[in-house]
C-alpha atoms as a PDB file:
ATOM      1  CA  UNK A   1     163.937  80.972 111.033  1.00  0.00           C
ATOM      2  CA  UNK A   2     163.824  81.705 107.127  1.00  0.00           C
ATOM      3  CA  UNK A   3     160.027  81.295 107.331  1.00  0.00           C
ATOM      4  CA  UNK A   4     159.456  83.483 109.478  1.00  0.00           C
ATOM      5  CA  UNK A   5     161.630  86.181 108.572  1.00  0.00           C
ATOM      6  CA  UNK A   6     159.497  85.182 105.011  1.00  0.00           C
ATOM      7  CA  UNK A   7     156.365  86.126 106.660  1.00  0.00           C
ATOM      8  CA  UNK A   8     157.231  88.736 108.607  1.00  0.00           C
ATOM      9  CA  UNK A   9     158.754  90.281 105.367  1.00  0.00           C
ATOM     10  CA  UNK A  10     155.333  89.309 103.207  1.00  0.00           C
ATOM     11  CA  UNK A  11     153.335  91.090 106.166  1.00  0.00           C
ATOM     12  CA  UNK A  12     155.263  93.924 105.840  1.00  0.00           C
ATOM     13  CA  UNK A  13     154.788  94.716 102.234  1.00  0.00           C
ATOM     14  CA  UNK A  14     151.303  93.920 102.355  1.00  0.00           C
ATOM     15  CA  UNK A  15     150.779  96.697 105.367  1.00  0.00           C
ATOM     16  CA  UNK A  16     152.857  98.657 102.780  1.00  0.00           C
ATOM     17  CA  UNK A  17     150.758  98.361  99.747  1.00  0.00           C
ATOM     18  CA  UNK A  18     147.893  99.295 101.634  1.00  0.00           C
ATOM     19  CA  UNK A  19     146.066  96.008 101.029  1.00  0.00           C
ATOM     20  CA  UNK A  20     144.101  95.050 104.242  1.00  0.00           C
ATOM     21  CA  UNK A  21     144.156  91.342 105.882  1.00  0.00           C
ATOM     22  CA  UNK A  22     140.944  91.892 107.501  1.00  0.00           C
ATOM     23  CA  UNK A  23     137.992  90.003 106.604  1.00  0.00           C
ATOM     24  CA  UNK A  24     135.273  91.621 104.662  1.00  0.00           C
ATOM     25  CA  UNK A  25     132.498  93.166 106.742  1.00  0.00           C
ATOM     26  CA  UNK A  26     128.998  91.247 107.171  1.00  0.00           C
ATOM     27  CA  UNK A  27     126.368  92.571 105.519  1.00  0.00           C
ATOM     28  CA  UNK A  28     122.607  92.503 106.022  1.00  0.00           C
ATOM     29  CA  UNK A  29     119.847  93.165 103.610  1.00  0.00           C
ATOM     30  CA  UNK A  30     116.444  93.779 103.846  1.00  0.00           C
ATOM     31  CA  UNK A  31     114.016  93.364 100.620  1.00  0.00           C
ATOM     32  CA  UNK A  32     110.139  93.740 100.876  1.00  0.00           C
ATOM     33  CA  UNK A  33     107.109  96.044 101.581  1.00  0.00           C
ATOM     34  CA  UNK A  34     105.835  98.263 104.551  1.00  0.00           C
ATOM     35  CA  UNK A  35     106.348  95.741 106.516  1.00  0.00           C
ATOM     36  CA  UNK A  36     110.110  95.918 106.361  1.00  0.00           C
ATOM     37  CA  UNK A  37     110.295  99.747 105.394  1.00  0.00           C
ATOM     38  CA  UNK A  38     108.943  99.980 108.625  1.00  0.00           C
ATOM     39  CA  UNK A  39     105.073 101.460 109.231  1.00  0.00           C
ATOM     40  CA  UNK A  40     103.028 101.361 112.022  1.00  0.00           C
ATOM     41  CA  UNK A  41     105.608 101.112 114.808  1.00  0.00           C
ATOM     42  CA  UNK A  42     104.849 103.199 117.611  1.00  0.00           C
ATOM     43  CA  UNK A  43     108.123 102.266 119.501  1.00  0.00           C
ATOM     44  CA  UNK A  44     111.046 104.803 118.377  1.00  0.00           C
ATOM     45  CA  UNK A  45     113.778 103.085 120.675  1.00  0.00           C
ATOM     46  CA  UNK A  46     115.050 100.658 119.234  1.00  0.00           C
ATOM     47  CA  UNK A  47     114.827 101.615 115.463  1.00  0.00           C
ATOM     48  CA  UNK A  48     112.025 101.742 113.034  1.00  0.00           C
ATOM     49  CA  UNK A  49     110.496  98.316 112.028  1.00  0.00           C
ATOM     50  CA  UNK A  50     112.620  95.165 113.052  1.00  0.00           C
ATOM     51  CA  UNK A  51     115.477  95.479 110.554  1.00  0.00           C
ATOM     52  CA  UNK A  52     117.417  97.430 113.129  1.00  0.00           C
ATOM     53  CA  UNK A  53     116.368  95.160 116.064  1.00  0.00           C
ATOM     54  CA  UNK A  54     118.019  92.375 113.646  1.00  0.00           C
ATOM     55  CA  UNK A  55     121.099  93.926 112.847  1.00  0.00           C
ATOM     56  CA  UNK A  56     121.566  94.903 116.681  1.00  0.00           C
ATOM     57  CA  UNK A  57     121.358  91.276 117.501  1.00  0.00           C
ATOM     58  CA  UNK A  58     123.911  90.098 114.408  1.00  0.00           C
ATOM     59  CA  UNK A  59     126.461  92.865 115.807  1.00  0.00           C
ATOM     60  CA  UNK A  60     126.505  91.151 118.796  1.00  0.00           C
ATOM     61  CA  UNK A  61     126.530  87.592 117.782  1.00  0.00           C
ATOM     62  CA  UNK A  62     129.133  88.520 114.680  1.00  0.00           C
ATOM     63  CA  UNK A  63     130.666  90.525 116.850  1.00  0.00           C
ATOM     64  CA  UNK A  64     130.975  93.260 113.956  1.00  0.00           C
ATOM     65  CA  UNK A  65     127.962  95.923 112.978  1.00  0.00           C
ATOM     66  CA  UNK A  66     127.097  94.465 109.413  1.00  0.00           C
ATOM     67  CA  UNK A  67     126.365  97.201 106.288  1.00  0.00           C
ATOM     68  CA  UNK A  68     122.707  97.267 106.246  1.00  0.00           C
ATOM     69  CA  UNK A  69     120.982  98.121 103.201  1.00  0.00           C
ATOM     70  CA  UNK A  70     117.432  98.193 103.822  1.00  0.00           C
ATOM     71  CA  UNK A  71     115.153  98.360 100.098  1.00  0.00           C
ATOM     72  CA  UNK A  72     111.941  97.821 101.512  1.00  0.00           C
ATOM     73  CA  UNK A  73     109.325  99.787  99.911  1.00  0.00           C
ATOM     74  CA  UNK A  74     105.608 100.367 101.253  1.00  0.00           C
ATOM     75  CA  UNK A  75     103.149  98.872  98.708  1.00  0.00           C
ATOM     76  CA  UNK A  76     105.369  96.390  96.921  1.00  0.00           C
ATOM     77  CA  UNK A  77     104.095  93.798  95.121  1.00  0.00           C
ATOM     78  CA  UNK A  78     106.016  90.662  95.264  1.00  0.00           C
ATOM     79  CA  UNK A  79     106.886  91.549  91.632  1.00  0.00           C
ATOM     80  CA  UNK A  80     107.897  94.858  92.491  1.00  0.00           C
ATOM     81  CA  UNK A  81     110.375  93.432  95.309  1.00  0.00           C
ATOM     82  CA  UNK A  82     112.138  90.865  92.664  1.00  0.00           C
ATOM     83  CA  UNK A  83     112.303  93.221  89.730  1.00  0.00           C
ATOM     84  CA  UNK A  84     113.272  96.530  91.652  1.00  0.00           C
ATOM     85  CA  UNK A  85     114.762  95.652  95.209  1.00  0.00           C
ATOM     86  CA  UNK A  86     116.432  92.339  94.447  1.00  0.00           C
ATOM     87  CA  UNK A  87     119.024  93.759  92.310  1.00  0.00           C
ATOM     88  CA  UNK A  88     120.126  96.731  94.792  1.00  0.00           C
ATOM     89  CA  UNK A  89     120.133  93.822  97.583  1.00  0.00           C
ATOM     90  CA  UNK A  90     122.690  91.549  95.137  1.00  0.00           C
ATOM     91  CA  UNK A  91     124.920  94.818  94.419  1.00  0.00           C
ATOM     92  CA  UNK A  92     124.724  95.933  98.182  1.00  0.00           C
ATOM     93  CA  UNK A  93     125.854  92.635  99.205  1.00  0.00           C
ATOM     94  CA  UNK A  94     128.896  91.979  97.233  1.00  0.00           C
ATOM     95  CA  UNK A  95     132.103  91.804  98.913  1.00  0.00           C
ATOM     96  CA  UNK A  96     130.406  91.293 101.739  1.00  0.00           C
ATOM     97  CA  UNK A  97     130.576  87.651 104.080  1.00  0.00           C
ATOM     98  CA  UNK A  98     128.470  86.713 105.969  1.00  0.00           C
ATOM     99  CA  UNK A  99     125.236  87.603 103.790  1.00  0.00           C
ATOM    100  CA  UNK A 100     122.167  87.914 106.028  1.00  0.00           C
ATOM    101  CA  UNK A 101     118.985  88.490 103.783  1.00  0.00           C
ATOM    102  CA  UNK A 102     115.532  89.598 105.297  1.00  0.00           C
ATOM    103  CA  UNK A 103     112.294  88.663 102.483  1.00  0.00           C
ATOM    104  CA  UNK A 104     108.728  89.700 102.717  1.00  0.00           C
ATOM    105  CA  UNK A 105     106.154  90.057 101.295  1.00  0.00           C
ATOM    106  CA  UNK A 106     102.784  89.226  99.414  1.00  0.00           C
ATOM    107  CA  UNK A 107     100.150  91.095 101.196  1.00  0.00           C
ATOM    108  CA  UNK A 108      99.670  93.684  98.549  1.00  0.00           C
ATOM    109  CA  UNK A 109      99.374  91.098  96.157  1.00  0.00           C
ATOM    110  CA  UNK A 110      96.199  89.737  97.794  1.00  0.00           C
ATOM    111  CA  UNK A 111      94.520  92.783  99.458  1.00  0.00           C
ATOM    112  CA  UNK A 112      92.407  94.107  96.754  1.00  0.00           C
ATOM    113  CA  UNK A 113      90.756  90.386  96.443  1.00  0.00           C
ATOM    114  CA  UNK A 114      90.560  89.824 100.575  1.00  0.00           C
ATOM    115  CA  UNK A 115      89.422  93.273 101.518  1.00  0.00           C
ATOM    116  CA  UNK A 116      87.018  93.885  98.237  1.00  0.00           C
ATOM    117  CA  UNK A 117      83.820  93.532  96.887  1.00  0.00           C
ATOM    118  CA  UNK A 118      84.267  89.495  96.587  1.00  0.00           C
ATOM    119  CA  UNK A 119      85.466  89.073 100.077  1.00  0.00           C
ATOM    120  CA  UNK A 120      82.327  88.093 101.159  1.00  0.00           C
ATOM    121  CA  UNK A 121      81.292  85.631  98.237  1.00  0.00           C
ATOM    122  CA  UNK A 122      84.618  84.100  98.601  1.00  0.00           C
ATOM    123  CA  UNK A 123      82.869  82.519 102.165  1.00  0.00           C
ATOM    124  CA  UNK A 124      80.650  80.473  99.932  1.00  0.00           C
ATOM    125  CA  UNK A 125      81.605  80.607  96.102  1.00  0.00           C
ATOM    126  CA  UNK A 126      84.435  78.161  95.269  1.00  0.00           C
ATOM    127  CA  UNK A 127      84.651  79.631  92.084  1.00  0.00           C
ATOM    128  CA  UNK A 128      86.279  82.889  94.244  1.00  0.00           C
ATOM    129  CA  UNK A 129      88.610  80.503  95.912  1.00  0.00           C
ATOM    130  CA  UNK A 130      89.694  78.888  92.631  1.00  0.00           C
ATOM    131  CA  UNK A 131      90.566  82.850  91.549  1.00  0.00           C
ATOM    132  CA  UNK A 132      92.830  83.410  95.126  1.00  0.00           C
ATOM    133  CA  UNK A 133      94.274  80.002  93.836  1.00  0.00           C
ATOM    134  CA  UNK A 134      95.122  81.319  90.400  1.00  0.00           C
ATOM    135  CA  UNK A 135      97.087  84.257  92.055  1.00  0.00           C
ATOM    136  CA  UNK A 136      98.465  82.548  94.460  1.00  0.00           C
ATOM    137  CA  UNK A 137     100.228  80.669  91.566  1.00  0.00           C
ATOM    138  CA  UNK A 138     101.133  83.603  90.064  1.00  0.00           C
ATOM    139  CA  UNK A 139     102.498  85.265  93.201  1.00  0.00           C
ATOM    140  CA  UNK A 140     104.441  81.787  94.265  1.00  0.00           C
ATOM    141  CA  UNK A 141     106.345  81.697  90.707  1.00  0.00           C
ATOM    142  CA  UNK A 142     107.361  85.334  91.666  1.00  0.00           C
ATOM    143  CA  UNK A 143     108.207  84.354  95.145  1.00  0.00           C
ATOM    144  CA  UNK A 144     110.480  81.268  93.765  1.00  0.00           C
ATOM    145  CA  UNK A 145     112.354  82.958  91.546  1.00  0.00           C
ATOM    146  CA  UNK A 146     113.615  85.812  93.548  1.00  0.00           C
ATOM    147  CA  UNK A 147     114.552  83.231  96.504  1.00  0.00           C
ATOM    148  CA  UNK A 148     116.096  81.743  93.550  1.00  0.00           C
ATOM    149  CA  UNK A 149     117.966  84.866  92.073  1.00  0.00           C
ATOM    150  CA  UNK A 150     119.353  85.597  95.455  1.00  0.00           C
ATOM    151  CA  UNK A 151     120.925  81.903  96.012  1.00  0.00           C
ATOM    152  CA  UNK A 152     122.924  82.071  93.163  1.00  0.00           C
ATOM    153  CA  UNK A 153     124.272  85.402  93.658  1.00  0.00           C
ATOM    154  CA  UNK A 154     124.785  85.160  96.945  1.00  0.00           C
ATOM    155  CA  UNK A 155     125.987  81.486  97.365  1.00  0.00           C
ATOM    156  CA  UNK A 156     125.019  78.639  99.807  1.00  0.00           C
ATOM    157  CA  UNK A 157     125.997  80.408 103.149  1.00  0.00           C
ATOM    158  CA  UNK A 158     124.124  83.394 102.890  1.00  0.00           C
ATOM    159  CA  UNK A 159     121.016  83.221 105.507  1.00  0.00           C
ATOM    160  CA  UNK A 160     117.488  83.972 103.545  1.00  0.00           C
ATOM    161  CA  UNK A 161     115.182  84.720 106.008  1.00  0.00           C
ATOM    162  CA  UNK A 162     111.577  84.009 104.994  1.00  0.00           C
ATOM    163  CA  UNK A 163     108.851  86.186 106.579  1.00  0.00           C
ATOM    164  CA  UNK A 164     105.555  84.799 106.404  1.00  0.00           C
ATOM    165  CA  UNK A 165     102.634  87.086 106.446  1.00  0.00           C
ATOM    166  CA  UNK A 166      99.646  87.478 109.532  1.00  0.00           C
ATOM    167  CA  UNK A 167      96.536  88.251 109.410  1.00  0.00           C
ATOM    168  CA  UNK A 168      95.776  91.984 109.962  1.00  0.00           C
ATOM    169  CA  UNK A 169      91.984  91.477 109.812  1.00  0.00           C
ATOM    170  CA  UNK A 170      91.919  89.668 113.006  1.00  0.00           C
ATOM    171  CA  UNK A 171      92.599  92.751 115.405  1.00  0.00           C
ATOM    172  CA  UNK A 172      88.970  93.345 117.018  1.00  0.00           C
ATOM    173  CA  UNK A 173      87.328  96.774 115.377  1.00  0.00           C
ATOM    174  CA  UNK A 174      89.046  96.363 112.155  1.00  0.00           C
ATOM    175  CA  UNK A 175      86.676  97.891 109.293  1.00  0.00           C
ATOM    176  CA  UNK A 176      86.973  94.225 106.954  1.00  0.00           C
ATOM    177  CA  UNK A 177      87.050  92.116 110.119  1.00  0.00           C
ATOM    178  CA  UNK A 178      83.761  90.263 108.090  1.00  0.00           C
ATOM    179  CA  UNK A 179      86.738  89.012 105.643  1.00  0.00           C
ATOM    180  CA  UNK A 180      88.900  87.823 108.586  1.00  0.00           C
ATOM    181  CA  UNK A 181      87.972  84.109 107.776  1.00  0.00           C
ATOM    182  CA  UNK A 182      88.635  84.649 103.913  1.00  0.00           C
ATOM    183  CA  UNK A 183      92.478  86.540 104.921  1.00  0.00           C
ATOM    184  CA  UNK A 184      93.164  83.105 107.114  1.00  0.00           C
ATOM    185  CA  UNK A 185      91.987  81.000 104.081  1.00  0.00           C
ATOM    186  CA  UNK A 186      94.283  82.922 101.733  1.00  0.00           C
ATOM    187  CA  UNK A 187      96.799  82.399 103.915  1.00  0.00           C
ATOM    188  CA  UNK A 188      96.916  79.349 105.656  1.00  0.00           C
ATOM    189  CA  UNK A 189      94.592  77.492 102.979  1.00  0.00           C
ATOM    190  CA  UNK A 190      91.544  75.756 102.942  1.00  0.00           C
ATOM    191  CA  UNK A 191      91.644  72.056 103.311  1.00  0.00           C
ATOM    192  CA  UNK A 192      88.504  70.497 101.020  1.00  0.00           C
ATOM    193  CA  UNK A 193      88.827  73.192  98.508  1.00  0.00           C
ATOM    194  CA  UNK A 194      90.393  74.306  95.697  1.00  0.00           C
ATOM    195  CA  UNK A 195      92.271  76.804  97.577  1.00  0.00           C
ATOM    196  CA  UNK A 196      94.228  74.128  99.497  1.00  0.00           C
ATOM    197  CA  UNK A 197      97.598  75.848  99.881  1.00  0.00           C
ATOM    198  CA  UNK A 198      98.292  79.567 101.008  1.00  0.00           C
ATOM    199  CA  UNK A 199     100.340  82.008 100.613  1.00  0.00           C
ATOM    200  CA  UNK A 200     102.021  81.310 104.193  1.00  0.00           C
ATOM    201  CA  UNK A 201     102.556  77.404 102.950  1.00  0.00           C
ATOM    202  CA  UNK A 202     104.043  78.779  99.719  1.00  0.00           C
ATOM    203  CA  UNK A 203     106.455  80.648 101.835  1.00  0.00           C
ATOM    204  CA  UNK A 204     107.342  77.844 103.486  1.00  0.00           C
ATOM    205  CA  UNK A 205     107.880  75.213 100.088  1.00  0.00           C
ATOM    206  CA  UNK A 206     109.573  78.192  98.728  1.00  0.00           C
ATOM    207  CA  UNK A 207     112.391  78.201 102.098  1.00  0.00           C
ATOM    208  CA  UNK A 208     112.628  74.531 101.814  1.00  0.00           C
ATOM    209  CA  UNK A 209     113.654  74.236  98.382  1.00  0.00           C
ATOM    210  CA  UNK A 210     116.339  77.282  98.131  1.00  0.00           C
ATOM    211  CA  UNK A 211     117.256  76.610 101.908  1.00  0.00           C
ATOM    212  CA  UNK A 212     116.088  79.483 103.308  1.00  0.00           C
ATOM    213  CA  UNK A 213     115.048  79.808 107.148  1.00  0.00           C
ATOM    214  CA  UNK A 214     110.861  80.698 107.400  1.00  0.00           C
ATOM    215  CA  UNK A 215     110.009  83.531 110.084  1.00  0.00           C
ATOM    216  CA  UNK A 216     106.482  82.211 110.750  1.00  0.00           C
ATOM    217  CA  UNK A 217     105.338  85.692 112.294  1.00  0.00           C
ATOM    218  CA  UNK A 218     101.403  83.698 111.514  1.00  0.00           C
ATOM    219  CA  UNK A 219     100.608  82.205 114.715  1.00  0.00           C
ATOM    220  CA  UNK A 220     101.999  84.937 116.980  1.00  0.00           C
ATOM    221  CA  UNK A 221     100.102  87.415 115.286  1.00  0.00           C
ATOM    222  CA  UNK A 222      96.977  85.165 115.228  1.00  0.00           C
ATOM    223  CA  UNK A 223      97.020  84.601 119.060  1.00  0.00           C
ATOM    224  CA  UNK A 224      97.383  88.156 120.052  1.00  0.00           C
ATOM    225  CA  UNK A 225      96.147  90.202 117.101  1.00  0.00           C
ATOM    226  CA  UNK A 226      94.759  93.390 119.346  1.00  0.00           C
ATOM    227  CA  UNK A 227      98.081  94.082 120.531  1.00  0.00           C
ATOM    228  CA  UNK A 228     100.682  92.802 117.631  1.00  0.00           C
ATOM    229  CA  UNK A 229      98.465  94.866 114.840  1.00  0.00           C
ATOM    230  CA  UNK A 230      98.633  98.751 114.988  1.00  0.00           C
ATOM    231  CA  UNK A 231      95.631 100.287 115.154  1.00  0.00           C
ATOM    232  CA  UNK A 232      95.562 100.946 111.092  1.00  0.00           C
ATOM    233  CA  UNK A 233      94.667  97.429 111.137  1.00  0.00           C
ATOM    234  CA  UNK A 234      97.420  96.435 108.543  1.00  0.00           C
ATOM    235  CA  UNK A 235     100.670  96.930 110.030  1.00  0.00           C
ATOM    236  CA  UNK A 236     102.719  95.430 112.991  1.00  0.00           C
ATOM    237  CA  UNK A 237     102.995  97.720 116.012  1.00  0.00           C
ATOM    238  CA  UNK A 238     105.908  98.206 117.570  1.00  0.00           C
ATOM    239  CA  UNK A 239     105.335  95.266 119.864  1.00  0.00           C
ATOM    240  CA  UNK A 240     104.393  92.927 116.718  1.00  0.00           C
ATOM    241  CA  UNK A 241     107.898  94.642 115.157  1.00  0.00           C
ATOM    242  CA  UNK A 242     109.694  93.314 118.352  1.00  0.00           C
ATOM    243  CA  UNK A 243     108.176  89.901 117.794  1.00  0.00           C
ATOM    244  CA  UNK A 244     109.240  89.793 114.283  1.00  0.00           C
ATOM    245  CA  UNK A 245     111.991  90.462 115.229  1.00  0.00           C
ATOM    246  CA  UNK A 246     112.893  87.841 117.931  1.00  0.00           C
ATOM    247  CA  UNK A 247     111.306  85.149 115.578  1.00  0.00           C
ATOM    248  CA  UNK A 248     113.833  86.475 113.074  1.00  0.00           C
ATOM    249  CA  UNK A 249     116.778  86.535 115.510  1.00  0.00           C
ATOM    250  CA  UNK A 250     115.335  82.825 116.442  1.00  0.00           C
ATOM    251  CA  UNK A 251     115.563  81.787 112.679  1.00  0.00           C
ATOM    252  CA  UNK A 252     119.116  82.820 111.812  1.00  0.00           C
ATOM    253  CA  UNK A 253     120.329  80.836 114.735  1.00  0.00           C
ATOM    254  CA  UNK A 254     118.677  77.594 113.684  1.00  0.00           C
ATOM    255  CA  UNK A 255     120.476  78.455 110.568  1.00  0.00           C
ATOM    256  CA  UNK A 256     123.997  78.125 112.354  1.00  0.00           C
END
C-alpha cells in the first residue's frame, strides 16, 4: 500500500514538473550523394528518392514516425559526406533511440576515371587499373572512418545501413556504355589483376568490421539496368528508388 501510494505520488510530481516518461523518438538519418538527395525519380507518390519509402516502413514497424534528417547532397565525394554531412547526422541524432543511419556513396569519387579519357585504356593497361586501385584506397580509408565516426557516436544499436553502388553504364543507349566493363571492374573488381577488390567489396569489409548491414543495390541493378537506371544514365528511377528501398527495408530487419 505505501508503495504504491509512493509511486503514484512520484508520478504525480513528475506530470507536474513537466518532465515526460515517454521514450525518446526514433530517428533516421540519411548521409550521401544524389543518390540519397534523391535525382532521377520519376515516381512522386511515395516521396522523392527512397529515404521516405524507408522511413514509411520504420513508422510502421516502430510503430512511431522517426525525425528524419536527410543530408544527402548531389555530387558528394565520399570526403565531402564524412567531413560535411557526418557531423549534422551525429547532432541530428542525439537524443534520439533507435538510430537508423542510411550511407552512400563513392560514385563521384570514381566517375571522372570510369567515364574519361582512360576508360578505354583501362580495358588493357594494368598500369590504369593499378591507378583505380590507388583511389580505391584512398576512397576506402574515407569510407572506414566515417562508418567509424558514426559507431562511436551513435553506439552499438544504431542500424548503419551500407548502400553499395550499381552500375549506371549498363542501361542500353548510355553515351559511355564502351566503359561499362571498366565501371563493373571498379566495382566489383578484377580477379588476376591488380585491381582485385572494388569499391562494392570495400563496402562490404567496411559493414563487416563496424557492424553495419550492406544494401547490395549491385546485382538488382545489374540484371535489369534499362528499367532500374533513369534515362540520364546515372541515377535510379523511381522503380530502381523502390528497389533500394525494399533492399534497405530487407537489411534493417536482418539487423533485428
Amino acid at each position: 500500500m505505501v508503495r504504491t501510494l509512493f509511486a503514484s505520488i512520484l508520478l504525480t510530481l513528475v506530470v507536474a514538473s513537466g518532465v515526460s516518461t515517454q521514450s525518446p523518438a526514433p530517428a533516421y538519418v540519411i548521409v550521401g550523394d544524389s543518390i540519397e538527395f534523391g535525382l532521377g525519380d520519376d515516381i512522386a507518390a511515395d516521396g522523392f528518392g527512397y529515404p521516405p519509402i524507408v522511413a514509411a516502413f520504420l513508422t510502421t514497424f516502430l510503430g512511431r514516425a522517426p525525425a528524419v534528417h536527410n543530408s544527402g547532397t548531389p555530387f558528394a565525394t565520399t570526403r565531402d559526406i564524412w567531413r560535411d554531412q557526418v557531423p549534422e547526422a551525429i547532432a541530428a541524432a542525439a537524443g534520439h533511440a533507435p538510430v537508423v543511419v542510411s550511407w552512400g556513396g563513392g560514385g563521384n569519387d570514381l566517375a571522372d576515371v570510369v567515364t574519361g579519357p582512360q576508360a578505354a585504356a583501362c580495358r588493357e593497361v594494368q598500369s590504369c587499373l593499378g591507378r583505380l586501385n590507388g583511389l580505391l584506397n584512398e576512397t576506402e580509408q574515407t569510407i572506414d572512418r566515417t562508418i567509424r565516426q558514426l559507431r562511436a557516436a551513435l553506439g552499438p544499436d544504431a542500424v548503419i545501413l551500407m548502400r553499395t553502388q550499381y552500375n549506371a553504364l549498363l542501361r542500353a543507349g548510355c553515351p559511355n556504355q564502351q566503359a561499362a566493363a571498366v565501371g563493373t571492374a571498379a566495382l566489383e573488381g578484377a580477379p588476376g589483376t591488380v585491381l582485385d577488390r572494388g569499391l562494392n567489396d570495400r563496402i562490404r569489409s567496411v559493414a563487416a568490421k563496424y557492424g553495419a548491414q550492406v544494401v547490395d543495390v549491385f546485382p538488382a541493378f545489374a540484371i535489369n539496368a534499362n528499367t532500374l537506371v533513369a534515362a540520364d544514365c546515372i541515377h535510379p528511377s523511381g522503380a530502381g528508388y523502390q528497389v533500394i528501398a525494399a533492399l534497405s527495408n530487407a537489411a534493417f530487419l536482418a539487423a533485428q
